[in-house]
N, C-alpha and C. Protein backbone atom coordinates (compact mmCIF):
# COMPACT_ATOMS: atom_id res chain seq x y z
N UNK A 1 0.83 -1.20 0.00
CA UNK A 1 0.00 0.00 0.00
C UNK A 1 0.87 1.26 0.00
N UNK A 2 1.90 1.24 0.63
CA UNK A 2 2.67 2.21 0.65
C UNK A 2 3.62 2.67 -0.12
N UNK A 3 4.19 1.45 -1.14
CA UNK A 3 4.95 1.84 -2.16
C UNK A 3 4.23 2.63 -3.25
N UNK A 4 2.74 2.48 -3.54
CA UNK A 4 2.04 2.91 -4.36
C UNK A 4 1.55 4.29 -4.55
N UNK A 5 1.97 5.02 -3.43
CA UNK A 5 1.63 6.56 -3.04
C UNK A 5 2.89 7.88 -3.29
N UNK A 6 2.48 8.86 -3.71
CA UNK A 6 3.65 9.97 -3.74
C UNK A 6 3.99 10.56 -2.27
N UNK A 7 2.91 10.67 -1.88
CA UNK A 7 2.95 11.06 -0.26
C UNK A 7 2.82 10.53 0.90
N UNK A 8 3.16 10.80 2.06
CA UNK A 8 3.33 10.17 3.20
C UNK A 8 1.75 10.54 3.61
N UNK A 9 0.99 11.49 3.73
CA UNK A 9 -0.40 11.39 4.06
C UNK A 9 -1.13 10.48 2.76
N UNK A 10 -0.82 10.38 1.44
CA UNK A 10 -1.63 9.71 0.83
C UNK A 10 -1.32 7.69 0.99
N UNK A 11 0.32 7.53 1.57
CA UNK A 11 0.53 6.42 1.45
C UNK A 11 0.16 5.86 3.54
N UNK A 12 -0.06 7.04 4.24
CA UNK A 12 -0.76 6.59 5.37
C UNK A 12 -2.30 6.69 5.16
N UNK A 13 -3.09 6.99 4.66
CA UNK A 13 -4.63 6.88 3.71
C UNK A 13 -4.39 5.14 3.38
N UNK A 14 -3.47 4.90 2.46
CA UNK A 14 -3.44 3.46 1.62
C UNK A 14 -3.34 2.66 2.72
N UNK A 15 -2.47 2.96 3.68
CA UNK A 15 -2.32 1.74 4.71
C UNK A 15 -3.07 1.49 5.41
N UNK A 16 -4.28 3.00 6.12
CA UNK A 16 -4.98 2.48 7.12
C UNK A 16 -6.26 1.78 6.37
N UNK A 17 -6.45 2.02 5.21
CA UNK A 17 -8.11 1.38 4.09
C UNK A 17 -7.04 0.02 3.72
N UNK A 18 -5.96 -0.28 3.83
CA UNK A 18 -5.37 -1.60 3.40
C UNK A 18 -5.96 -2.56 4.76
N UNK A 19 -5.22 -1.62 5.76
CA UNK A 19 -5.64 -2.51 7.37
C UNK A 19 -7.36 -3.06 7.34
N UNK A 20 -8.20 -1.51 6.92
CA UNK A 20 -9.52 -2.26 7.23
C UNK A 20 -10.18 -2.75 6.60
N UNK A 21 -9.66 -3.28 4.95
CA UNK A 21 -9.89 -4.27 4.09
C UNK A 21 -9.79 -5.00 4.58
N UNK A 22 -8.40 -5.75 5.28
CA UNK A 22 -8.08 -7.04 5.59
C UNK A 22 -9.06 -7.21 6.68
N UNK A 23 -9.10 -6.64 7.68
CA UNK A 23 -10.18 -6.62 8.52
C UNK A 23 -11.19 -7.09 8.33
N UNK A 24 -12.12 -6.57 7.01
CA UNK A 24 -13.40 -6.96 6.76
C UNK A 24 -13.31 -8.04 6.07
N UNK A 25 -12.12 -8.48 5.23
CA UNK A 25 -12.43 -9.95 4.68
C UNK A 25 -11.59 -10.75 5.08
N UNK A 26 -11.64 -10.94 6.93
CA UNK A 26 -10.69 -11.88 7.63
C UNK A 26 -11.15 -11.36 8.65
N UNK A 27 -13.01 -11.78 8.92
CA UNK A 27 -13.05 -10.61 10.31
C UNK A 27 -12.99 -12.30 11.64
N UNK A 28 -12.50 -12.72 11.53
CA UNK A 28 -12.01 -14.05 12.80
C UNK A 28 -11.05 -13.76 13.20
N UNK A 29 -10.25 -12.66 12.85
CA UNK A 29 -8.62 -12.49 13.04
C UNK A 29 -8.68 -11.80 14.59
N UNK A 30 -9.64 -10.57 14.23
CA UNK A 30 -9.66 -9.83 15.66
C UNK A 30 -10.00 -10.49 16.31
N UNK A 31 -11.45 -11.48 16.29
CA UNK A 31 -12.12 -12.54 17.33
C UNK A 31 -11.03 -12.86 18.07
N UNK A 32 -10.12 -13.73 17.65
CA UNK A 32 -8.51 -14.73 17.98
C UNK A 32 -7.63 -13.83 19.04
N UNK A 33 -7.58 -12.87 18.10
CA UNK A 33 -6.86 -11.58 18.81
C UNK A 33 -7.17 -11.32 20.32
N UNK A 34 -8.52 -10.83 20.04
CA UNK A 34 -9.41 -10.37 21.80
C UNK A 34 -9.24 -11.43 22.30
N UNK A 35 -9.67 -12.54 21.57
CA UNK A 35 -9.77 -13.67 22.86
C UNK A 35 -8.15 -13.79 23.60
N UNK A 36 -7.36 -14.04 22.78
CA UNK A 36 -6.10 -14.09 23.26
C UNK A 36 -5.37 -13.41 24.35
N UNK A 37 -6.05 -12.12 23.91
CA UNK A 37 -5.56 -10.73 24.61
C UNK A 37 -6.11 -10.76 26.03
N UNK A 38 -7.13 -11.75 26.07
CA UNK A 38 -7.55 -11.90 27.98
C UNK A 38 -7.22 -13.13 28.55
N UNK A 39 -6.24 -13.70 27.84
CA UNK A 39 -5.92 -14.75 28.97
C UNK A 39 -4.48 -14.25 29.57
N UNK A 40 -4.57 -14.41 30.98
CA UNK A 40 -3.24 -13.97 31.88
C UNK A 40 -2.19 -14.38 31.42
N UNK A 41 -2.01 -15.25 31.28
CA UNK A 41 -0.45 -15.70 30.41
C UNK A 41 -0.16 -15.32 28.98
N UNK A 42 1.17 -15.39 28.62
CA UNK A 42 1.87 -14.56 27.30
C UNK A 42 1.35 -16.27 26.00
N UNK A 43 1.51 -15.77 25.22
CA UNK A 43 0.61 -16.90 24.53
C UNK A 43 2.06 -16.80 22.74
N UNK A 44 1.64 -17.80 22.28
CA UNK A 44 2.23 -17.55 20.56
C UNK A 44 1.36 -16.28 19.86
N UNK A 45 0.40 -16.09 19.92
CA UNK A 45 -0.99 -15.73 19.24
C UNK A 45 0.06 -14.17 20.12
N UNK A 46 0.01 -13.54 21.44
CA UNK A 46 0.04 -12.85 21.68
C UNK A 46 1.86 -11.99 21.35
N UNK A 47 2.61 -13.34 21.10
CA UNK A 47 4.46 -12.70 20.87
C UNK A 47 3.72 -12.11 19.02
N UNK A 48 3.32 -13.25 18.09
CA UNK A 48 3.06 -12.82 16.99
C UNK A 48 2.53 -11.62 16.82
N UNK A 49 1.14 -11.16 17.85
CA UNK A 49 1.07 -9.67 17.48
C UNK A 49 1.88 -8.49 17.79
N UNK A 50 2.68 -9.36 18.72
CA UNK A 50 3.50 -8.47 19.26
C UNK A 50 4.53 -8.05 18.39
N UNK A 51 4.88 -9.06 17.49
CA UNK A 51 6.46 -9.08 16.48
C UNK A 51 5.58 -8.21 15.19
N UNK A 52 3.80 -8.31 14.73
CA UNK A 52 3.59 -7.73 13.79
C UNK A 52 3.67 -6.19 14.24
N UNK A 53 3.28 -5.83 15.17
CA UNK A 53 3.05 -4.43 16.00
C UNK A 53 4.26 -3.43 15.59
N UNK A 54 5.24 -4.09 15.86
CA UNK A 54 6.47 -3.42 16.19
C UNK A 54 7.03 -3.01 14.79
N UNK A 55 7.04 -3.58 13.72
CA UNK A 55 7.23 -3.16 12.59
C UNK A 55 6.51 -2.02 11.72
N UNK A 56 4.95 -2.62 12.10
CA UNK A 56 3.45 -1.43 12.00
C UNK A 56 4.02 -0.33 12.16
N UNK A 57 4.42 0.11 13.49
CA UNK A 57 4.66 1.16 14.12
C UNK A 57 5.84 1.94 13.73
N UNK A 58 6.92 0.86 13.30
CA UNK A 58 7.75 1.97 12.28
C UNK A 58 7.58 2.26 11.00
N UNK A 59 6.91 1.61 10.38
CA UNK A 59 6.34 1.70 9.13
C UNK A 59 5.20 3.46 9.30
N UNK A 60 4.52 3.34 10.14
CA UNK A 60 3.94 4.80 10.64
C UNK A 60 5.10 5.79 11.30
N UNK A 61 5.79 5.58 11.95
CA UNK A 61 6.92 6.51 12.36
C UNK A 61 7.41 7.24 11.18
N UNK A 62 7.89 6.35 10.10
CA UNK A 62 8.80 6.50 9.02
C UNK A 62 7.73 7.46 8.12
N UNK A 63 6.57 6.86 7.97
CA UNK A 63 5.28 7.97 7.28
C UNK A 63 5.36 9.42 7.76
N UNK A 64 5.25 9.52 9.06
CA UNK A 64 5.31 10.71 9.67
C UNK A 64 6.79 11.47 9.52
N UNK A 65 7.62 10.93 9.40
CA UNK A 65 8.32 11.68 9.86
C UNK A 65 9.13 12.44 8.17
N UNK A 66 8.67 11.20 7.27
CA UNK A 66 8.56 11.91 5.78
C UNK A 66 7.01 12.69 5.77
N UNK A 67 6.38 12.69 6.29
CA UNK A 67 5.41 14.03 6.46
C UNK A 67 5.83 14.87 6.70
N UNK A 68 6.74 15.09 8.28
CA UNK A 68 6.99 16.04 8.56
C UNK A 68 7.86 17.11 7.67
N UNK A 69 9.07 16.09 7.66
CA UNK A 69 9.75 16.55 6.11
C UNK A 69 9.75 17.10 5.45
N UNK A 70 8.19 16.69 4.29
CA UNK A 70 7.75 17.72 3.11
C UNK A 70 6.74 18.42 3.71
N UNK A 71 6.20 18.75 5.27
CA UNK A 71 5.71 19.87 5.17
C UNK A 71 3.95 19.40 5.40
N UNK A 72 3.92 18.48 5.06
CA UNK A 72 2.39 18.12 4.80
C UNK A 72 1.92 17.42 6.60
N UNK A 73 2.99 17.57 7.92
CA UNK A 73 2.52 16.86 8.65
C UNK A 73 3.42 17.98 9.54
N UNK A 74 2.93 18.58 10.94
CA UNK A 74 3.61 19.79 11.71
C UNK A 74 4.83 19.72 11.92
N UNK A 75 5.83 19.92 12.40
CA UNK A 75 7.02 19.49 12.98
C UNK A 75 6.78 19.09 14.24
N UNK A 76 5.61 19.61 15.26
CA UNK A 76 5.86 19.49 16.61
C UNK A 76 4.50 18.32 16.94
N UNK A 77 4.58 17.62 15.49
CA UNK A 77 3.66 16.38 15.48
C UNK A 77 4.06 15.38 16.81
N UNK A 78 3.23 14.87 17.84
CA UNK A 78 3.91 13.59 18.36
C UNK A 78 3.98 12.49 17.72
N UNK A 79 4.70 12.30 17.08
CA UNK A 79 4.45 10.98 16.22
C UNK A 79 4.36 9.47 17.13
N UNK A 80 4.67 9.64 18.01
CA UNK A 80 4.54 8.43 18.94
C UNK A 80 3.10 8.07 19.47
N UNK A 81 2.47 9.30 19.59
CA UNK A 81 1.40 9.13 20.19
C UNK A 81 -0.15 9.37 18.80
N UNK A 82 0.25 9.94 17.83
CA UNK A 82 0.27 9.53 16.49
C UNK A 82 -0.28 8.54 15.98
N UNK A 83 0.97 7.38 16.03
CA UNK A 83 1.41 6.10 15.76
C UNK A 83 -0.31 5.14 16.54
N UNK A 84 0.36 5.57 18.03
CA UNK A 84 -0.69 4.71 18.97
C UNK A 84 -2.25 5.54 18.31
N UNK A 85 -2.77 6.23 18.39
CA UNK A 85 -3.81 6.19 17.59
C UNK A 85 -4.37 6.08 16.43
N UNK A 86 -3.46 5.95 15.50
CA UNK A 86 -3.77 5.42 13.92
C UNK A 86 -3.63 4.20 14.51
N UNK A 87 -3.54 3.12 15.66
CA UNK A 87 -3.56 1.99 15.59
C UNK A 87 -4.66 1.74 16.19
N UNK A 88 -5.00 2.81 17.11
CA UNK A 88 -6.65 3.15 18.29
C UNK A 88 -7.65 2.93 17.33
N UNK A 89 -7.84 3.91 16.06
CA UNK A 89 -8.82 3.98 15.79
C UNK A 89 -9.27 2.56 14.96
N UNK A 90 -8.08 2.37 14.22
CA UNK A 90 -8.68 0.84 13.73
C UNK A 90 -9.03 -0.59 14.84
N UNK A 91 -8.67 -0.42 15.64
CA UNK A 91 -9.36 -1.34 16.67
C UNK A 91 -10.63 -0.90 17.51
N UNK A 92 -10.76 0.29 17.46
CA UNK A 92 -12.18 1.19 17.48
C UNK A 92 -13.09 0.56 16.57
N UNK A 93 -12.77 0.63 15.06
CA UNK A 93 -13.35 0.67 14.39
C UNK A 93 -14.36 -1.19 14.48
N UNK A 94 -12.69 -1.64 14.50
CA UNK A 94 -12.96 -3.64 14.53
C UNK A 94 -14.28 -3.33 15.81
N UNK A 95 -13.69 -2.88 16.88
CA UNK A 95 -14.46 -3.26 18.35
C UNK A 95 -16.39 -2.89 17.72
N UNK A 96 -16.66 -1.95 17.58
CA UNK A 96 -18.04 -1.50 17.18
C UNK A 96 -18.54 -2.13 15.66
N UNK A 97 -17.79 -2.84 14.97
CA UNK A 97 -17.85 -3.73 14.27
C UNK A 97 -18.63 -5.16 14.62
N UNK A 98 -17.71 -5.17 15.77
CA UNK A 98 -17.93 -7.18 16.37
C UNK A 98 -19.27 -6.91 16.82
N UNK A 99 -19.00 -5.65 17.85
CA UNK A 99 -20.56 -5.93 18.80
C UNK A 99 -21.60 -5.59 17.49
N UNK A 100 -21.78 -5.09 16.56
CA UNK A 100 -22.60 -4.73 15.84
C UNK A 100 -23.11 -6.54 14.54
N UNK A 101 -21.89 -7.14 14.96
CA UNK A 101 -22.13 -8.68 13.88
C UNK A 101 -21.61 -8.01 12.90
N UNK A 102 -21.39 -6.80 12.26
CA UNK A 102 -21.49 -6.70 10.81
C UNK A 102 -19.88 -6.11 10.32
N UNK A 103 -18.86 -6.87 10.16
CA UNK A 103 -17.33 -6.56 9.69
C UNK A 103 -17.66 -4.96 8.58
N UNK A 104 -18.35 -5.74 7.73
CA UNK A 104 -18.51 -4.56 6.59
C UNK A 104 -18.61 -3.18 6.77
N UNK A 105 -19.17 -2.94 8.13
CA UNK A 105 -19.96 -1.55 8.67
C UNK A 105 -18.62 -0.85 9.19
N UNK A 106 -17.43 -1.37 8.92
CA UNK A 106 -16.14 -0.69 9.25
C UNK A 106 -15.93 -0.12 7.89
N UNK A 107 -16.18 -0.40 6.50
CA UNK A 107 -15.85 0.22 5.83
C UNK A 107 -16.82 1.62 5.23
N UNK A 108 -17.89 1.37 5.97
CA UNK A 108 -18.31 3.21 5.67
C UNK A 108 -18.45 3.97 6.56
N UNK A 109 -17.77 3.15 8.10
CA UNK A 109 -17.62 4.66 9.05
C UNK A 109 -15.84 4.91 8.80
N UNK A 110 -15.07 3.93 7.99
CA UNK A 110 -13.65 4.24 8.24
C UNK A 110 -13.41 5.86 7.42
N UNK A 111 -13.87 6.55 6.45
CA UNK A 111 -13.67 7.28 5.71
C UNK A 111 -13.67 9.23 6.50
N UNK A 112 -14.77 8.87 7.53
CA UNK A 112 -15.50 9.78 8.55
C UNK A 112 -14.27 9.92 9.73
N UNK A 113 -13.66 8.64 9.80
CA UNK A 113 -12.93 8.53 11.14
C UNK A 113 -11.46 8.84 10.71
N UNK A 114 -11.28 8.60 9.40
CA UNK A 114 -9.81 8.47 9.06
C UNK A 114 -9.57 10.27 8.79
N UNK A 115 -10.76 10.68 8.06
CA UNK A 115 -10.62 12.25 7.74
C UNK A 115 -10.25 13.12 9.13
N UNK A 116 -11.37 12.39 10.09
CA UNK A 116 -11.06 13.09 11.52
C UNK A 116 -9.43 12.94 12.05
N UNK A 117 -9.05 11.78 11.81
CA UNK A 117 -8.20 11.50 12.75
C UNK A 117 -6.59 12.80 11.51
N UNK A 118 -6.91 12.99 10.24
CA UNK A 118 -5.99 13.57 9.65
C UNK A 118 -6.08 14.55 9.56
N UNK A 119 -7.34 15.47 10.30
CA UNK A 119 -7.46 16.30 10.74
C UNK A 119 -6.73 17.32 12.57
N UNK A 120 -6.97 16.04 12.71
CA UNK A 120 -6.14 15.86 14.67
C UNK A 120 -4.61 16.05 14.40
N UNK A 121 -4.25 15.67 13.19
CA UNK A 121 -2.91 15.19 13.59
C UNK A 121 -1.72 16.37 12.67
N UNK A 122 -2.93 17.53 12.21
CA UNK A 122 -2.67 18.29 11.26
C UNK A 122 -2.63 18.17 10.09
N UNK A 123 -2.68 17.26 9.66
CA UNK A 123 -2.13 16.85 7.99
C UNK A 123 -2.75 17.85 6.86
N UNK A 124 -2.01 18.17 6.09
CA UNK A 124 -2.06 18.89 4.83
C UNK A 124 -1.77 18.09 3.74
N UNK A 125 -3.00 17.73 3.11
CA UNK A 125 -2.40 16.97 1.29
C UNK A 125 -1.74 17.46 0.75
């Protein structure tokens, strides 16, 4: 998704509608996920999201900080805290998804939420 973009706001656009594609046509993934995520002990299910996370997150660091760069993202952006909510809102999105039964219903509030959130974070196309 990201090689395919000129910009760091248009190739963070591609990534977060890439994330909630996969989402909607693989919606058992989060099920696995939550469930995992409440049992007291460290699990495979829980190192794996852990090893996908960590890459995510520089893959968004690296977005931002070529935002910041050309101008299209503030300088006194937190990108850390940034990061953690471009990851908030798509598990927002999954969470009111599940309880609702309907995966799909993530893809016509994601457009509303993604504008907001590139609004929060300053972004200029």
């Amino acid at each position: 998704a990201v090689r395919t973009q000129v910009s760091a706001v248009a190739a963070l656009d591609a990534v977060f509608r890439a994330h909630v594609a996969f989402l909607i046509a693989h919606p058992g993934v989060p099920r696995i996920i939550f469930h995992e995520l409440q049992q007291p002990n460290d699990s495979a299910v829980k190192q794996e999201v852990r090893a996908l996370l960590q890459p995510y997150r520089q893959l968004l660091l690296g977005l931002f900080a070529a935002g910041v760069k050309t101008g299209q993202l503030p300088a006194a952006l937190d990108q850390e805290a940034a990061a953690t909510l471009f990851v908030g809102i798509v598990q927002g999105l999954v969470i009111q998804s599940l309880l609702a039964g309907r995966p799909a219903a993530m893809k016509s509030q994601a457009d509303g939420v993604f504008a907001l959130y590139l609004h929060g974070i300053g972004a200029t196309p």
